[in-house]
N, C-alpha and C. Protein backbone atom coordinates (compact mmCIF):
# COMPACT_ATOMS: atom_id res chain seq x y z
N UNK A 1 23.08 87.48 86.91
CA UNK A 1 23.76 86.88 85.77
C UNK A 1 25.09 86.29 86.27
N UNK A 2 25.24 85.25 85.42
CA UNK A 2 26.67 84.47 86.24
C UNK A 2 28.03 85.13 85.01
N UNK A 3 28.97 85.54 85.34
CA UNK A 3 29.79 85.67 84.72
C UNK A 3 31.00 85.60 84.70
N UNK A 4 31.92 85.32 83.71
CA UNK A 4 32.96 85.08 83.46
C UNK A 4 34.45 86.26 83.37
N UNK A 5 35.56 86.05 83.79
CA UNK A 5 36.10 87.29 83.69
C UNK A 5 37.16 86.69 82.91
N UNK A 6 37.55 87.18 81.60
CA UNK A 6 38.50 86.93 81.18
C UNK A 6 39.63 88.10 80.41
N UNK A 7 41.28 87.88 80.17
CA UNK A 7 41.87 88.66 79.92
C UNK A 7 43.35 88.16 80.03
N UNK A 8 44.24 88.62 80.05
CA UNK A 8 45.71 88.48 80.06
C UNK A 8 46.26 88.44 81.32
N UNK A 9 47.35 87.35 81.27
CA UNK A 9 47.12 87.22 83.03
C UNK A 9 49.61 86.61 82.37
N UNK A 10 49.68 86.04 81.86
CA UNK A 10 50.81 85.63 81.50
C UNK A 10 52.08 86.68 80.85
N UNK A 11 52.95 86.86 81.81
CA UNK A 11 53.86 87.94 81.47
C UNK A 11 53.30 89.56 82.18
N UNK A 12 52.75 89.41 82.84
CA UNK A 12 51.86 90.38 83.59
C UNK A 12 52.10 90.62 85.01
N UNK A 13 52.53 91.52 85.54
CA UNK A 13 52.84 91.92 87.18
C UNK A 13 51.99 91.07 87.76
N UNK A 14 52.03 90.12 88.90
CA UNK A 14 51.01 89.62 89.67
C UNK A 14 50.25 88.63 88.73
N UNK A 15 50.70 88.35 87.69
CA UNK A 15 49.59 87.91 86.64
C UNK A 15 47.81 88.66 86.21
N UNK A 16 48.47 89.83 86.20
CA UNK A 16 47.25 90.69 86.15
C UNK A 16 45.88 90.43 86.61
N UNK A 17 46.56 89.40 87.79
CA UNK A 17 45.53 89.83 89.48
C UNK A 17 44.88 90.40 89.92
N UNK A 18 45.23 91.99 90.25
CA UNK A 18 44.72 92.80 90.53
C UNK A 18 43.51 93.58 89.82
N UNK A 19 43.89 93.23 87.95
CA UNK A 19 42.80 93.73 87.53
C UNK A 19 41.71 93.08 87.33
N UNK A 20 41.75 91.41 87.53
CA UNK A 20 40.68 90.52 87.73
C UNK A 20 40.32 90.78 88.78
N UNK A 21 40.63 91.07 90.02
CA UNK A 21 39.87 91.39 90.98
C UNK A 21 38.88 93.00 90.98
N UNK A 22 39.78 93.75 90.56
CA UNK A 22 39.16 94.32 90.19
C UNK A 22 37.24 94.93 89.77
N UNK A 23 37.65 93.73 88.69
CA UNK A 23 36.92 93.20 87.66
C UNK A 23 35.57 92.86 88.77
N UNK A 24 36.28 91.74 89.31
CA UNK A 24 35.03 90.82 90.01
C UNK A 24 34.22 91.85 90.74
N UNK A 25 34.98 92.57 91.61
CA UNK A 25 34.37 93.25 92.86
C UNK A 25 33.09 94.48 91.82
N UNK A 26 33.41 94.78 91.36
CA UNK A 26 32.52 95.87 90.27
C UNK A 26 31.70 95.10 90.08
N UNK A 27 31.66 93.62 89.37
CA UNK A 27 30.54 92.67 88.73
C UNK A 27 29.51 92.41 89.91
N UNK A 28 30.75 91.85 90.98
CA UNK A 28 29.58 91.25 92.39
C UNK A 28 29.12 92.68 93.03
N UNK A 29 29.33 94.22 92.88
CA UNK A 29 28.81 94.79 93.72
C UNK A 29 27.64 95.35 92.47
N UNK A 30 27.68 94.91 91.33
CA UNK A 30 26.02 95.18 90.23
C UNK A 30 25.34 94.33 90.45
N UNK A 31 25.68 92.82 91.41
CA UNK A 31 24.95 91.91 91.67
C UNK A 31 24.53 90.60 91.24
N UNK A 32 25.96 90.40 90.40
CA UNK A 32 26.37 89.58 89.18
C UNK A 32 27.11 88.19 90.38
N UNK A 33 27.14 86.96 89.70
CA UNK A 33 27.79 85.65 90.20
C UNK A 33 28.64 85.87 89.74
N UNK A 34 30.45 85.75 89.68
CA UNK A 34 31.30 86.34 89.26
C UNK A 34 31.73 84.90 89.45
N UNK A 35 32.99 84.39 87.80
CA UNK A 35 33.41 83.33 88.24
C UNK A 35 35.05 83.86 87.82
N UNK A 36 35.94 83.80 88.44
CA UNK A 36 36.65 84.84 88.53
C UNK A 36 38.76 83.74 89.23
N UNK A 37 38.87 83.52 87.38
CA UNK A 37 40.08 82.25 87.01
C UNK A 37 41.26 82.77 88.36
N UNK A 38 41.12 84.15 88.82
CA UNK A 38 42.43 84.50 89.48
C UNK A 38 42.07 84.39 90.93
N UNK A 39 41.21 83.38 91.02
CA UNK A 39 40.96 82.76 92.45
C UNK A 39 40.99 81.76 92.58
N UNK A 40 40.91 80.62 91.48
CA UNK A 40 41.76 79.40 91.26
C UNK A 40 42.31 79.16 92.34
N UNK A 41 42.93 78.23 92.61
CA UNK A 41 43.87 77.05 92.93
C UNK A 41 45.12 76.83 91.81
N UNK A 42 45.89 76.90 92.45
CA UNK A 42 46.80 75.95 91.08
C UNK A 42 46.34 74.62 91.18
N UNK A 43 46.71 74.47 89.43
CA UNK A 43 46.51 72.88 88.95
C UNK A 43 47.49 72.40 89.80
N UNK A 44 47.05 70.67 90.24
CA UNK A 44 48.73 70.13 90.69
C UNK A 44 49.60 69.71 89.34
N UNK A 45 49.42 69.96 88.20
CA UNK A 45 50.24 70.14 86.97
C UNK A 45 50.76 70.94 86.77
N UNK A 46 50.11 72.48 87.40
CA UNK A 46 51.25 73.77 87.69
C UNK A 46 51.18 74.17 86.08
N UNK A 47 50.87 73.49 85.01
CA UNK A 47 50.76 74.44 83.62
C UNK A 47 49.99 75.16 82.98
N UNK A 48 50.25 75.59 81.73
CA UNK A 48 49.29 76.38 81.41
C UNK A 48 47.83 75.88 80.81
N UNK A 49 48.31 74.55 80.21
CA UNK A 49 47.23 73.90 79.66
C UNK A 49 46.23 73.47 81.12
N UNK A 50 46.59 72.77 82.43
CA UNK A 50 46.36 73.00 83.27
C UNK A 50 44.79 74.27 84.12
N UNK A 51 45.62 75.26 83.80
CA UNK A 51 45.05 76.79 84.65
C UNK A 51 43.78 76.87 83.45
N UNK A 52 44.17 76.31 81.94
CA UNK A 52 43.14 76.59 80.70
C UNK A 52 42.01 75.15 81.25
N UNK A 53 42.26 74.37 81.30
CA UNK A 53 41.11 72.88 81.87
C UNK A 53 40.18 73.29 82.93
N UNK A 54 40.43 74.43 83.84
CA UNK A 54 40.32 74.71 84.90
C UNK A 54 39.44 75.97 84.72
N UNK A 55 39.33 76.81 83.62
CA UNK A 55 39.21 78.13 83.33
C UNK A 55 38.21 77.63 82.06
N UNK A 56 38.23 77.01 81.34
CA UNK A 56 37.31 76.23 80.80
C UNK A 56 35.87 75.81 81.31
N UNK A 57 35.90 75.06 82.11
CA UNK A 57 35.26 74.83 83.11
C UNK A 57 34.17 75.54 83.62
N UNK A 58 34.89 76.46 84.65
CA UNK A 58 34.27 77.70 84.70
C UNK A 58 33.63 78.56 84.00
N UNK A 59 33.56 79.07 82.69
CA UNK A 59 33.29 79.82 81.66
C UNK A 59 32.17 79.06 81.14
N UNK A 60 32.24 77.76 80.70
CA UNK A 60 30.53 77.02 80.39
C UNK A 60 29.54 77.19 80.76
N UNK A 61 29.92 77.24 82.70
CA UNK A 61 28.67 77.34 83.25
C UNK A 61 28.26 78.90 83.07
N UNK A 62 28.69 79.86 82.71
CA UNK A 62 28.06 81.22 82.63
C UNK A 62 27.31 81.44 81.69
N UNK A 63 26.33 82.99 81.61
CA UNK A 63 25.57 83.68 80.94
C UNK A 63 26.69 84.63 79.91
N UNK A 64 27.42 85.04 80.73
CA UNK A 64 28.55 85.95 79.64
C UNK A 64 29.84 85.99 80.37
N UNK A 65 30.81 86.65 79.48
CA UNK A 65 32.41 86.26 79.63
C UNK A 65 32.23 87.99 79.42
N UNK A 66 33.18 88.61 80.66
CA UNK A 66 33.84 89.73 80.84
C UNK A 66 35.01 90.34 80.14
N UNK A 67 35.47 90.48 79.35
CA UNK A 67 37.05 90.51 78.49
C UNK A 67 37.81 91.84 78.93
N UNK A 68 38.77 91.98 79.94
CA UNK A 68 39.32 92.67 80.27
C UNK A 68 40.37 93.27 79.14
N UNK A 69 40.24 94.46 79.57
CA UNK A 69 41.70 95.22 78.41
C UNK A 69 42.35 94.71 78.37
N UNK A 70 43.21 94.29 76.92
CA UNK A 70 44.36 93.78 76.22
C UNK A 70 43.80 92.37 76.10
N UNK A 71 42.99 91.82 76.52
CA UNK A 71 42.56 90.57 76.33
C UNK A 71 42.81 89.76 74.75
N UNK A 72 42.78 90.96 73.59
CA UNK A 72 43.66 90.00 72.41
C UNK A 72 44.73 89.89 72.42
N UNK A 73 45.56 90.11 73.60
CA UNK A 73 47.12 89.73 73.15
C UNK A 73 47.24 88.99 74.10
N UNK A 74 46.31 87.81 74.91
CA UNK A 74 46.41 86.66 75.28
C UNK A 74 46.00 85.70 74.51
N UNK A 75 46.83 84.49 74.38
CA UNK A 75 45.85 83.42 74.04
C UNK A 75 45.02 82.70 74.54
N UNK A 76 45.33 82.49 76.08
CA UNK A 76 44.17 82.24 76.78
C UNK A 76 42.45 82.91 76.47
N UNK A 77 42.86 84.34 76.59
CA UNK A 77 41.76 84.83 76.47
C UNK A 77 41.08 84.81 75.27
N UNK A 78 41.63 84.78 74.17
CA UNK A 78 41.32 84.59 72.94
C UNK A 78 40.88 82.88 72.66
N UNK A 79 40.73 81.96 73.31
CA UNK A 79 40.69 80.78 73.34
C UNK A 79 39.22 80.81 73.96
N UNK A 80 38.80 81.50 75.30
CA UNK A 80 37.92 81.71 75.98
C UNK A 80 36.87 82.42 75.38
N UNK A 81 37.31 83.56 74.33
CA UNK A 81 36.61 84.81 74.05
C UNK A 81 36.09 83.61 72.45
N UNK A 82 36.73 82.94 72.12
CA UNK A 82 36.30 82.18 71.08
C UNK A 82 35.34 80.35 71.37
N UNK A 83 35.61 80.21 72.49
CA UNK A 83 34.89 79.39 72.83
C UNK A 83 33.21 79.99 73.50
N UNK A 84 33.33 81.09 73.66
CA UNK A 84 32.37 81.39 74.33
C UNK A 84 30.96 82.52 73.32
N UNK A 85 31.76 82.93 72.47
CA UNK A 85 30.90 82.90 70.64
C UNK A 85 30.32 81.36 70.08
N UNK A 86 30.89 80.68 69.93
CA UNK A 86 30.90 79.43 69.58
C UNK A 86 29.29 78.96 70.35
N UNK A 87 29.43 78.94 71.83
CA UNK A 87 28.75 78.64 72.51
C UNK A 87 27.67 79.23 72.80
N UNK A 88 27.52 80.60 72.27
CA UNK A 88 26.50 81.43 72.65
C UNK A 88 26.50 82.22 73.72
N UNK A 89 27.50 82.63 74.31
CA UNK A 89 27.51 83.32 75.47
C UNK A 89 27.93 84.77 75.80
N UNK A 90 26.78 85.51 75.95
CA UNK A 90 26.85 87.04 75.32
C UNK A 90 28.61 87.50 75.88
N UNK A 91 28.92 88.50 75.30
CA UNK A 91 30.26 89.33 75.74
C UNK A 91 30.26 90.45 75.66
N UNK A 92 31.04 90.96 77.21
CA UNK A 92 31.07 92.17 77.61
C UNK A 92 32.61 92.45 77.53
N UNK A 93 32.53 93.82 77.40
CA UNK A 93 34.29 94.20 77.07
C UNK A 93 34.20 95.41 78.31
N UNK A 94 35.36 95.24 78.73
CA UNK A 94 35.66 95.99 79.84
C UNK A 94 36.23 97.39 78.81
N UNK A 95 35.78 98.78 79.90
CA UNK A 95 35.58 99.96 78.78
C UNK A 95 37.12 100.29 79.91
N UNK A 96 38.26 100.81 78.95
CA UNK A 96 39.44 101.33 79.32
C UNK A 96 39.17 102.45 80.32
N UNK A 97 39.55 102.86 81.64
CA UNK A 97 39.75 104.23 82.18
C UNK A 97 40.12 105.26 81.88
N UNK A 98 39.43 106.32 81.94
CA UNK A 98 40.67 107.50 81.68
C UNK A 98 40.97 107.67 82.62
């Protein structure tokens, strides 16, 4: 399955990097195509609308979108997590650690 990782990345240590990677490495070691925004490139526009054109993109071509914790108190992710209902594309919610 090809999938999408999405979540809060703005105002976030590292841009909450680490937990997209995270993310990915768990997906690609169940054997999943992982498409995974915090391996990007920067836009050469450097903005946010930018990193969203780019992250867009990516997310179409998948089977499902990953939604990492806190993911509603991004708008990115909430942009993604709503484009990707819209579109039909199942969603998985990342289950918090204890």
């Amino acid at each position: 399955m090809r999938i999408y990782v999405a979540g809060p990345m703005t105002g976030h240590p590292e841009f909450n990097y680490p937990a997209f990677h995270a993310a990915a490495a768990e997906l690609r070691a169940a054997g999943h195509h992982v498409e995974n925004p915090a391996e990007n490139p920067d836009p050469a526009c450097k903005s946010w609308a930018g990193y969203m054109r780019m992250a867009i993109a990516q997310l179409v071509t998948c089977d499902a979108i990953y939604l990492l914790h806190g993911w509603r108190a991004s708008r990115g992710a909430r942009i993604e997590h709503d484009l990707a209902c819209a579109l039909g594309i199942d969603r998985q919610f990342e289950t918090p650690k204890q």
